[in-house]
N, C-alpha and C. Protein backbone atom coordinates (compact mmCIF):
# COMPACT_ATOMS: atom_id res chain seq x y z
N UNK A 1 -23.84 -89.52 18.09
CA UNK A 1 -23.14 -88.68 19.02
C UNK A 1 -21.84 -88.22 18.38
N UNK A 2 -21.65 -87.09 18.53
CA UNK A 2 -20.32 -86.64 17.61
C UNK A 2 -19.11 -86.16 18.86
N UNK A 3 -17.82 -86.47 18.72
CA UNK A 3 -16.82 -86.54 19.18
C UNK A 3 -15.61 -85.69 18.38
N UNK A 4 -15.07 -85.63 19.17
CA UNK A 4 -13.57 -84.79 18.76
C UNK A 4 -12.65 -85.85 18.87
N UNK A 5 -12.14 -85.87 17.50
CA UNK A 5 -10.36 -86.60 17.73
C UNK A 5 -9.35 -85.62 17.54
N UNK A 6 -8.12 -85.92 17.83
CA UNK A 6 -7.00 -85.21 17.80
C UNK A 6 -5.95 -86.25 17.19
N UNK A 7 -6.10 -85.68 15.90
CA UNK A 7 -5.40 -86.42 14.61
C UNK A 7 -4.29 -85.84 14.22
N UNK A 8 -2.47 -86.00 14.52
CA UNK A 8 -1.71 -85.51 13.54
C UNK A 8 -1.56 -84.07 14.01
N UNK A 9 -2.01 -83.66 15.15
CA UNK A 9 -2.66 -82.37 15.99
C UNK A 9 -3.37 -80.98 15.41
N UNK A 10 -4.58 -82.13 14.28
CA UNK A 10 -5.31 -81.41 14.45
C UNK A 10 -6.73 -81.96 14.97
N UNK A 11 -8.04 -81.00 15.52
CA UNK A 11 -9.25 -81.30 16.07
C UNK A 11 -10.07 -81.95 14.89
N UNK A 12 -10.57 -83.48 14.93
CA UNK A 12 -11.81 -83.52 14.02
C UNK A 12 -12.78 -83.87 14.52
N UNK A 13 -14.09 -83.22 14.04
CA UNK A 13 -15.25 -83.77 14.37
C UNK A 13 -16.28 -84.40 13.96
N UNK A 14 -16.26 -85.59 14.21
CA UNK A 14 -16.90 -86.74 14.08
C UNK A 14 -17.66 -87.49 14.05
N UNK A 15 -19.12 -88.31 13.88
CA UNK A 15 -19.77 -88.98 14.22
C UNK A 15 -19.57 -90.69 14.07
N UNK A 16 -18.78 -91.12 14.84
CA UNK A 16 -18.03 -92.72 15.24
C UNK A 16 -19.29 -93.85 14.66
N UNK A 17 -20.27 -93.46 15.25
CA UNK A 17 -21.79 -94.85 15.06
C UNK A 17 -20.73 -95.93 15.28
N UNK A 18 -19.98 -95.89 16.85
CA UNK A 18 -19.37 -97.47 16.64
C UNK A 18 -18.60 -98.46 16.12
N UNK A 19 -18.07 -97.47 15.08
CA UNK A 19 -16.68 -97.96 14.17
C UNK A 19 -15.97 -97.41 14.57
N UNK A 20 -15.34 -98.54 14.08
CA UNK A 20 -13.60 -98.76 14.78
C UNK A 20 -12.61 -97.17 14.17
N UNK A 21 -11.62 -96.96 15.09
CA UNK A 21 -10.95 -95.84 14.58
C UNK A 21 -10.16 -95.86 13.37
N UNK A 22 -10.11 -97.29 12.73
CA UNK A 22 -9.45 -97.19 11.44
C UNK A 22 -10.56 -96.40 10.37
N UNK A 23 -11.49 -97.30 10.52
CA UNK A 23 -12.60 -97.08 9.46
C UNK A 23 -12.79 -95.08 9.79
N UNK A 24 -13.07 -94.13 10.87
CA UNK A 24 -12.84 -93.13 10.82
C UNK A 24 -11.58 -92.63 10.08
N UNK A 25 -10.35 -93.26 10.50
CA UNK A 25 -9.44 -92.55 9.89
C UNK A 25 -9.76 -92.42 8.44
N UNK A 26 -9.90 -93.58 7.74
CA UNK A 26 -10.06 -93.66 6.09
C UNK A 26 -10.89 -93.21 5.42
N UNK A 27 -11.98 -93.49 6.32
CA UNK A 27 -13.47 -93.05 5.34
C UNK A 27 -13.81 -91.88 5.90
N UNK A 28 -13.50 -90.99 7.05
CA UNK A 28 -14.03 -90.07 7.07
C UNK A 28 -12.54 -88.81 7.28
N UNK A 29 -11.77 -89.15 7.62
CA UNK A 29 -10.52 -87.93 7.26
C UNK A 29 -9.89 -88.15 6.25
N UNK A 30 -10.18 -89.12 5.47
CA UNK A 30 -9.27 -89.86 4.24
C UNK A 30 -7.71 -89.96 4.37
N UNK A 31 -7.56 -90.17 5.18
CA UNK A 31 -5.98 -90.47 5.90
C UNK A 31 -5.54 -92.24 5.16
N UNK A 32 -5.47 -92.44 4.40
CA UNK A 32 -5.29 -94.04 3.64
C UNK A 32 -3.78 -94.39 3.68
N UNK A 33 -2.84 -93.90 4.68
CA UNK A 33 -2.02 -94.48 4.85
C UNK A 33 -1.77 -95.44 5.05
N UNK A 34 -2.77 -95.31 7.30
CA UNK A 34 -2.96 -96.70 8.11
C UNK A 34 -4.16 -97.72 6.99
N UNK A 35 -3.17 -98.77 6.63
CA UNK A 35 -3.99 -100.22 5.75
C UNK A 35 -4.76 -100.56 6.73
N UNK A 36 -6.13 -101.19 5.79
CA UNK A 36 -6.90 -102.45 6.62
C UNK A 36 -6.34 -103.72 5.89
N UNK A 37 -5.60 -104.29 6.73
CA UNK A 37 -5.34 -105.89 6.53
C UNK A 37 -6.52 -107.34 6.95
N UNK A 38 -6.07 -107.49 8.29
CA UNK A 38 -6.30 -108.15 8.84
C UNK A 38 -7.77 -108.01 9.19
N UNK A 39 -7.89 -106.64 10.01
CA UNK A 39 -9.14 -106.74 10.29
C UNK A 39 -9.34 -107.32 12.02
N UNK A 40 -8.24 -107.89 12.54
CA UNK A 40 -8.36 -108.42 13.98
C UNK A 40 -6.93 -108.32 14.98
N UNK A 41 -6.47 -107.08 14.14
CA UNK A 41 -5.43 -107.21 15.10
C UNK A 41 -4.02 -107.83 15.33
N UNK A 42 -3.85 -108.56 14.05
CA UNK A 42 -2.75 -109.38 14.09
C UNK A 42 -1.65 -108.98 13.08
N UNK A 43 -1.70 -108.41 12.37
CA UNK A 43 -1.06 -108.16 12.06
C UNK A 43 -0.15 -106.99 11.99
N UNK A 44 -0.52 -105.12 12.47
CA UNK A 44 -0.03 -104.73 12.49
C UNK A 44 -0.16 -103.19 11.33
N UNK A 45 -0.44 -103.80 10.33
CA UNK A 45 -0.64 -103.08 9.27
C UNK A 45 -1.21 -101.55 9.62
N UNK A 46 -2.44 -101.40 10.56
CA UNK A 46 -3.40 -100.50 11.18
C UNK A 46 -2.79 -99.84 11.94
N UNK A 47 -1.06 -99.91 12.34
CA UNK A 47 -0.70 -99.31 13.59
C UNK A 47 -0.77 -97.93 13.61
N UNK A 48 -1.40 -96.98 14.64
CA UNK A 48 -1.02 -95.97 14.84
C UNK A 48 -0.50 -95.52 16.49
N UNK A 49 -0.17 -93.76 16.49
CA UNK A 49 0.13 -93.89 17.69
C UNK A 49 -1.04 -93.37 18.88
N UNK A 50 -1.05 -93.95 19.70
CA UNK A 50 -2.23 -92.92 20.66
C UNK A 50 -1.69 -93.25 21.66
N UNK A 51 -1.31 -91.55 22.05
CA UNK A 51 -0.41 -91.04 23.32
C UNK A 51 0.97 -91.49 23.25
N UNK A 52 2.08 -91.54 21.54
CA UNK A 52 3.00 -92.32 21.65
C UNK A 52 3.21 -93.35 21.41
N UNK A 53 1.93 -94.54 22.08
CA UNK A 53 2.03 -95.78 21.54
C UNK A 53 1.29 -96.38 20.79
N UNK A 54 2.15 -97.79 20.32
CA UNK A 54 1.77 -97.96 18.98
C UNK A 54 0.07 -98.61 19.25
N UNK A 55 -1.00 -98.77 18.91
CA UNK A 55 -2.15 -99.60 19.03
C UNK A 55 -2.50 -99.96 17.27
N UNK A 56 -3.54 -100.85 17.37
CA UNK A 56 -4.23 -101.36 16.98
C UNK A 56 -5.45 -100.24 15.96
N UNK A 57 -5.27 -99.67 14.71
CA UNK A 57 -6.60 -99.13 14.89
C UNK A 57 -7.95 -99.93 14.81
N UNK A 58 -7.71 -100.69 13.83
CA UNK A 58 -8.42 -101.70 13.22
C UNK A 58 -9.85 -102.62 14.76
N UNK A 59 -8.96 -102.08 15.65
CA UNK A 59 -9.44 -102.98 16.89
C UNK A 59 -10.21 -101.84 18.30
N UNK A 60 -9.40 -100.85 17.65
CA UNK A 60 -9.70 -99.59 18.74
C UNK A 60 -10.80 -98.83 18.03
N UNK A 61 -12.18 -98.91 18.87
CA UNK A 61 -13.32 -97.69 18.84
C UNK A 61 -12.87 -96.88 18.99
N UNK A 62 -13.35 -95.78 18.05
CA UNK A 62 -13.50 -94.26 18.00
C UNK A 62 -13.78 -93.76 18.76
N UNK A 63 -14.74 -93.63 19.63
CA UNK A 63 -14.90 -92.97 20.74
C UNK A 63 -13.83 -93.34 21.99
N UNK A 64 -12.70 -94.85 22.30
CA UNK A 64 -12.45 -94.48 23.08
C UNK A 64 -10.91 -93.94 22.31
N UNK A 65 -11.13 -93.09 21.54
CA UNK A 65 -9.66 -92.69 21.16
C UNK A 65 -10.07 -91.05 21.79
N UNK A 66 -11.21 -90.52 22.02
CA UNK A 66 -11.48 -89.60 21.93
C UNK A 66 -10.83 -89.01 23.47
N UNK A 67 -10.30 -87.66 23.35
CA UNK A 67 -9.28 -87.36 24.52
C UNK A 67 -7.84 -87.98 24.40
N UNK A 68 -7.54 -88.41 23.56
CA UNK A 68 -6.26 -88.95 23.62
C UNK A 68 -5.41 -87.98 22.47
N UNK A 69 -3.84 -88.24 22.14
CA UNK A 69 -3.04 -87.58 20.64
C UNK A 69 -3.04 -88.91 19.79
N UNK A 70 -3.87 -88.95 19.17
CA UNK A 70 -3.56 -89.88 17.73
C UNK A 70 -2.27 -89.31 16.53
N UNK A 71 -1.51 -90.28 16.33
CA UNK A 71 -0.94 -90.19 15.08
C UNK A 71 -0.95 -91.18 13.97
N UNK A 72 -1.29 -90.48 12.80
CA UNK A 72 -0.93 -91.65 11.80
C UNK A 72 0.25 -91.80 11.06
N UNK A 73 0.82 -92.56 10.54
CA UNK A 73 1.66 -92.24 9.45
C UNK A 73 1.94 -90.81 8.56
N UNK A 74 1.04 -90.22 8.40
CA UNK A 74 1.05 -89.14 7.69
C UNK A 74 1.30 -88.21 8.57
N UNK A 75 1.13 -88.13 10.11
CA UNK A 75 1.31 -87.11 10.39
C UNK A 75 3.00 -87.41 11.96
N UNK A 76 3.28 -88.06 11.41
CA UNK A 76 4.97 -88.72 11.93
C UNK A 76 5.86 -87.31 11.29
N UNK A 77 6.23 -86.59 11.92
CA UNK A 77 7.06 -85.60 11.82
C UNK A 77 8.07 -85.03 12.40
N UNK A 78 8.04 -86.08 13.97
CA UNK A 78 9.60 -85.82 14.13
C UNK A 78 11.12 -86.55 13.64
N UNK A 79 12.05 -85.92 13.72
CA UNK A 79 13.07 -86.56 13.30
C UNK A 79 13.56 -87.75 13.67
N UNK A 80 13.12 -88.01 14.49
CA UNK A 80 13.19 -89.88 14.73
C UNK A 80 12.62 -90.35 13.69
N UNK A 81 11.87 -90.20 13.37
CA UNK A 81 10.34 -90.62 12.33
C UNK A 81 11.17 -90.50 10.77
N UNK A 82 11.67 -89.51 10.87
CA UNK A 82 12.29 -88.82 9.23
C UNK A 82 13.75 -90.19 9.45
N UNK A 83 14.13 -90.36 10.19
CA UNK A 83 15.22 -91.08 10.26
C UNK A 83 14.60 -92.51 10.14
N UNK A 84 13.73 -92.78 10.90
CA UNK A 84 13.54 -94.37 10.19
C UNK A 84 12.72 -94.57 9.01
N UNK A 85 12.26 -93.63 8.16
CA UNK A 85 11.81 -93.51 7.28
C UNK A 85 13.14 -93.48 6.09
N UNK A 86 14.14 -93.35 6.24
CA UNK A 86 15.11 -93.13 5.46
C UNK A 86 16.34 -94.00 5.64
N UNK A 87 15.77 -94.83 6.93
CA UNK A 87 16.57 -96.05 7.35
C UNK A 87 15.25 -97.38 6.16
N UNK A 88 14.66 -96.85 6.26
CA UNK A 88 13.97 -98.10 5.76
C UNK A 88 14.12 -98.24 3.97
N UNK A 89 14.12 -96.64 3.25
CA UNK A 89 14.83 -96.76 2.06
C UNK A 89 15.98 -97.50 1.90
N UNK A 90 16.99 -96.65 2.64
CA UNK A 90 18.62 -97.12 2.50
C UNK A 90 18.62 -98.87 2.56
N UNK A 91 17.76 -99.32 3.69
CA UNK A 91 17.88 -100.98 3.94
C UNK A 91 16.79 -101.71 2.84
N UNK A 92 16.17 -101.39 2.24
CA UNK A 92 15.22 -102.03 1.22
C UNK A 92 14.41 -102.37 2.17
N UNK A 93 13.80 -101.97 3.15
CA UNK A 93 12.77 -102.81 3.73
C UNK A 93 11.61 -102.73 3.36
N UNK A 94 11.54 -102.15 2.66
CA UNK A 94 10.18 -101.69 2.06
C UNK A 94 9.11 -102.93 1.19
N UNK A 95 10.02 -103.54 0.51
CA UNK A 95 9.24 -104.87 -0.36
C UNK A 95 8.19 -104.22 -1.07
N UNK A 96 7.14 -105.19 -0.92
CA UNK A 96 5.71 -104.52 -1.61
C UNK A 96 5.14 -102.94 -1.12
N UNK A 97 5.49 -102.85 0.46
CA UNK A 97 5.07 -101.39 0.68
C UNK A 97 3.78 -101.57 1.67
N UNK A 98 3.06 -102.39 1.62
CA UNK A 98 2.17 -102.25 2.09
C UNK A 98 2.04 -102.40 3.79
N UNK A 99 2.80 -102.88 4.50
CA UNK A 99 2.61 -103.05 5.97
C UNK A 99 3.99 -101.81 6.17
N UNK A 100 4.64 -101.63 5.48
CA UNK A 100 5.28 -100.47 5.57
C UNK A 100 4.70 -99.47 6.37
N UNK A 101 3.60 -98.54 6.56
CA UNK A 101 3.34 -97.96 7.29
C UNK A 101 3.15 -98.23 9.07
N UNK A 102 2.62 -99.22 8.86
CA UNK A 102 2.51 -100.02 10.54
C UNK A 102 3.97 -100.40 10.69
N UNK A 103 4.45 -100.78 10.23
CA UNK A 103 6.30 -100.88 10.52
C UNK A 103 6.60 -99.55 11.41
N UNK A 104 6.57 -98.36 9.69
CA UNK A 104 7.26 -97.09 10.30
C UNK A 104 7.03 -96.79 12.04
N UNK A 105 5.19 -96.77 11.73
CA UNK A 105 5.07 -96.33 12.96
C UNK A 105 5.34 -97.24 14.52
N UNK A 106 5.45 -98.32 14.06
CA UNK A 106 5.59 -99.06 15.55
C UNK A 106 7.15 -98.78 16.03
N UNK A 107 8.14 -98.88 14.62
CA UNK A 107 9.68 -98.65 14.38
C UNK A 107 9.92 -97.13 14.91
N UNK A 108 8.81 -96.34 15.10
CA UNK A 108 9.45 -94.85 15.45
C UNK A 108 8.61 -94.64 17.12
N UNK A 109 8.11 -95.55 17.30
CA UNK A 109 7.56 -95.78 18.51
C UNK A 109 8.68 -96.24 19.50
N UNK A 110 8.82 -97.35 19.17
CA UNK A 110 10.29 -98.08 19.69
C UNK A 110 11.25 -96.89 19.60
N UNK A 111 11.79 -96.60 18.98
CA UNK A 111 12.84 -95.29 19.31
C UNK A 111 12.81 -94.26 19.73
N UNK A 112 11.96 -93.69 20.11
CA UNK A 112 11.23 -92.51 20.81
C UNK A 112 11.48 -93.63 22.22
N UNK A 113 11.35 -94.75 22.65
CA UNK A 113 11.40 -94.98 24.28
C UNK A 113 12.46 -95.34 24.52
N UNK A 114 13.38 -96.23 23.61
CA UNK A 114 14.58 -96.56 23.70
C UNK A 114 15.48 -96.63 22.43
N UNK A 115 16.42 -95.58 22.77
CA UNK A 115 16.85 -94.46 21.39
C UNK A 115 18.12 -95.83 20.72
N UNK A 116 18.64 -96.68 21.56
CA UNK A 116 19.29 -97.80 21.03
C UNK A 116 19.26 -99.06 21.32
N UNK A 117 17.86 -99.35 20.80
CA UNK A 117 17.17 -100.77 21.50
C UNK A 117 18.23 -102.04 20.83
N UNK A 118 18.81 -102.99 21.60
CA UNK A 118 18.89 -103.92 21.11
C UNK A 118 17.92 -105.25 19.90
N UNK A 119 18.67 -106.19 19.20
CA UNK A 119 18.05 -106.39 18.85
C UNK A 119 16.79 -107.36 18.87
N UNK A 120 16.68 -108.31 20.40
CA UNK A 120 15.91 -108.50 21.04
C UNK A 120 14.97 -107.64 21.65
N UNK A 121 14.95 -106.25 22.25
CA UNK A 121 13.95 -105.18 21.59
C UNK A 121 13.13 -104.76 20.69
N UNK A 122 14.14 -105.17 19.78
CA UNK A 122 13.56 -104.77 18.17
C UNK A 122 12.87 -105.60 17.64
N UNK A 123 12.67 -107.03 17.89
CA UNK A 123 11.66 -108.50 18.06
C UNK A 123 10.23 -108.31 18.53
N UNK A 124 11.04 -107.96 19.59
CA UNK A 124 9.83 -107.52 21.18
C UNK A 124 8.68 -106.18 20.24
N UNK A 125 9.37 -105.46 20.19
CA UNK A 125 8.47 -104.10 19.63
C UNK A 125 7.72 -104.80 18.64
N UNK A 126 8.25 -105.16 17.44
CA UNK A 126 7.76 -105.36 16.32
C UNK A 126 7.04 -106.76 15.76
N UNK A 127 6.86 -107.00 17.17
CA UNK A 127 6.45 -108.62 16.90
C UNK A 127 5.15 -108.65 16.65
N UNK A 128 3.87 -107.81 16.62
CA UNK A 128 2.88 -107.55 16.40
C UNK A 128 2.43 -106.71 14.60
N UNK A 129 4.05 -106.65 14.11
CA UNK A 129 3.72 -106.11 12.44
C UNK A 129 3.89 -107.51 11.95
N UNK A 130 3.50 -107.91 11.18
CA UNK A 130 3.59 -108.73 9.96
C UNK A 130 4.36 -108.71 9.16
N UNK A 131 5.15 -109.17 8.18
CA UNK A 131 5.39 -108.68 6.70
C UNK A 131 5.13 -110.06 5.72
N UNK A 132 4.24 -109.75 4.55
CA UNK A 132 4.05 -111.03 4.15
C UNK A 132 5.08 -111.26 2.96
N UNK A 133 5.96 -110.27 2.75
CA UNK A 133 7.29 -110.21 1.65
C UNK A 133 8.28 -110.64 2.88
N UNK A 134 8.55 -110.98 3.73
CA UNK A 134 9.21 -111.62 4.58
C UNK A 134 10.83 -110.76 4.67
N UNK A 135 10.64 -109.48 4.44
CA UNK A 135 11.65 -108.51 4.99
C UNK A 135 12.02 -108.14 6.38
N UNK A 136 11.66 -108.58 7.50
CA UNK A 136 12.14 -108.78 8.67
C UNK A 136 14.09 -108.73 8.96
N UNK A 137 14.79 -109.15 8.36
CA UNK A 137 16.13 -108.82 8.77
C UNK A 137 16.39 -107.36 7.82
N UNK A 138 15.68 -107.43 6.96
CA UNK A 138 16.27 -105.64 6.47
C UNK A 138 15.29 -105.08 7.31
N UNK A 139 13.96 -104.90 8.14
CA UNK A 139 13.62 -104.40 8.81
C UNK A 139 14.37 -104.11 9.89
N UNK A 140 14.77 -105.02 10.28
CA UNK A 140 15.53 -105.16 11.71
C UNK A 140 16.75 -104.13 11.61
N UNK A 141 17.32 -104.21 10.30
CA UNK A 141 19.22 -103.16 10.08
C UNK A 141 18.16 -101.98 9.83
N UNK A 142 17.24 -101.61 9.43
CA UNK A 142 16.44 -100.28 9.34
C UNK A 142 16.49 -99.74 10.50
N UNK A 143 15.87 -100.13 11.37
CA UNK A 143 15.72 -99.80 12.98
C UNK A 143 16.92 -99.67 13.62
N UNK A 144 18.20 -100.96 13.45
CA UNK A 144 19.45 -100.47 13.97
C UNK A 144 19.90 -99.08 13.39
N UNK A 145 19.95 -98.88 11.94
CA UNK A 145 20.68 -97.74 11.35
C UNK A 145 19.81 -96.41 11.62
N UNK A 146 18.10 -96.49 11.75
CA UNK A 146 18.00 -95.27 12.27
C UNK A 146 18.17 -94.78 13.86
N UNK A 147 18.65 -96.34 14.73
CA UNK A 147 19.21 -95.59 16.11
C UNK A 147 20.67 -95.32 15.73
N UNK A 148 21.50 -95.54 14.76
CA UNK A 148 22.44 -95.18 14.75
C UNK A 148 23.86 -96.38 15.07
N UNK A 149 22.90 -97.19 15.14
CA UNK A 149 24.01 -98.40 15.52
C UNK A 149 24.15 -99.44 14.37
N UNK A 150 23.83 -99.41 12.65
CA UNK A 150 24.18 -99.79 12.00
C UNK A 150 25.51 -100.11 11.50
């Protein structure tokens, strides 16, 4: 059965067979931003946005993404987005790089709802990314400095 997603805002069309919306993103739009880590959800790595918030792709079927705005990493283009992307240079949070993307996006999620989250907020949001380079307090001044309260 073939489906329409709305990726990054544009239409793709699809045939899901039941995989998960990561495995679409990668193998069939070649979008290799969102990582497969985990594989169950725990860590974060897979985050994208649908409708804004951050989910799971790794865990979320394709079909029920269908009707919704997906974003991935690659397609993060507002200036919130450009700002914690450049909060996360300036603070080194970056480490190895690799859960970096599920960061960005959960980190530009969180600021899009609350433009100067404390940093018990910033726990709360991000408590579902991982980092296995254990950058968490330069994560954390990333997120303060792209709300501006660095």
């Amino acid at each position: 059965m073939e489906i329409t997603l709305a990726v990054n805002g544009q239409a793709y069309s699809v045939v899901p067979e039941g995989r998960r919306l990561l495995a679409v993103l990668r193998d069939d739009l070649e979008l290799l931003g969102t990582k497969l880590a985990c594989g169950e959800g725990a860590c974060g790595a897979c985050a994208v946005l649908l409708d804004g918030r951050p989910v799971n792709a790794c865990l979320l079927l394709a079909e029920a993404a269908a009707g919704h705005e997906i974003v991935t990493i690659e397609g993060l283009s507002t200036s919130r987005a450009r700002a914690v992307q450049e909060a996360f240079v300036a603070e080194d949070a970056l480490q190895c790089g690799f859960c970096t993307p599920g960061q960005i996006v959960s980190a530009t999620a969180l600021l899009e709802r609350t433009s100067r989250p404390t940093r018990e907020e910033i726990h709360e949001a991000m408590a579902g990314n991982l980092c296995r380079c254990g950058a968490y307090p330069k994560i954390e001044r990333a997120i303060l400095r792209a709300a501006g309260a660095a």
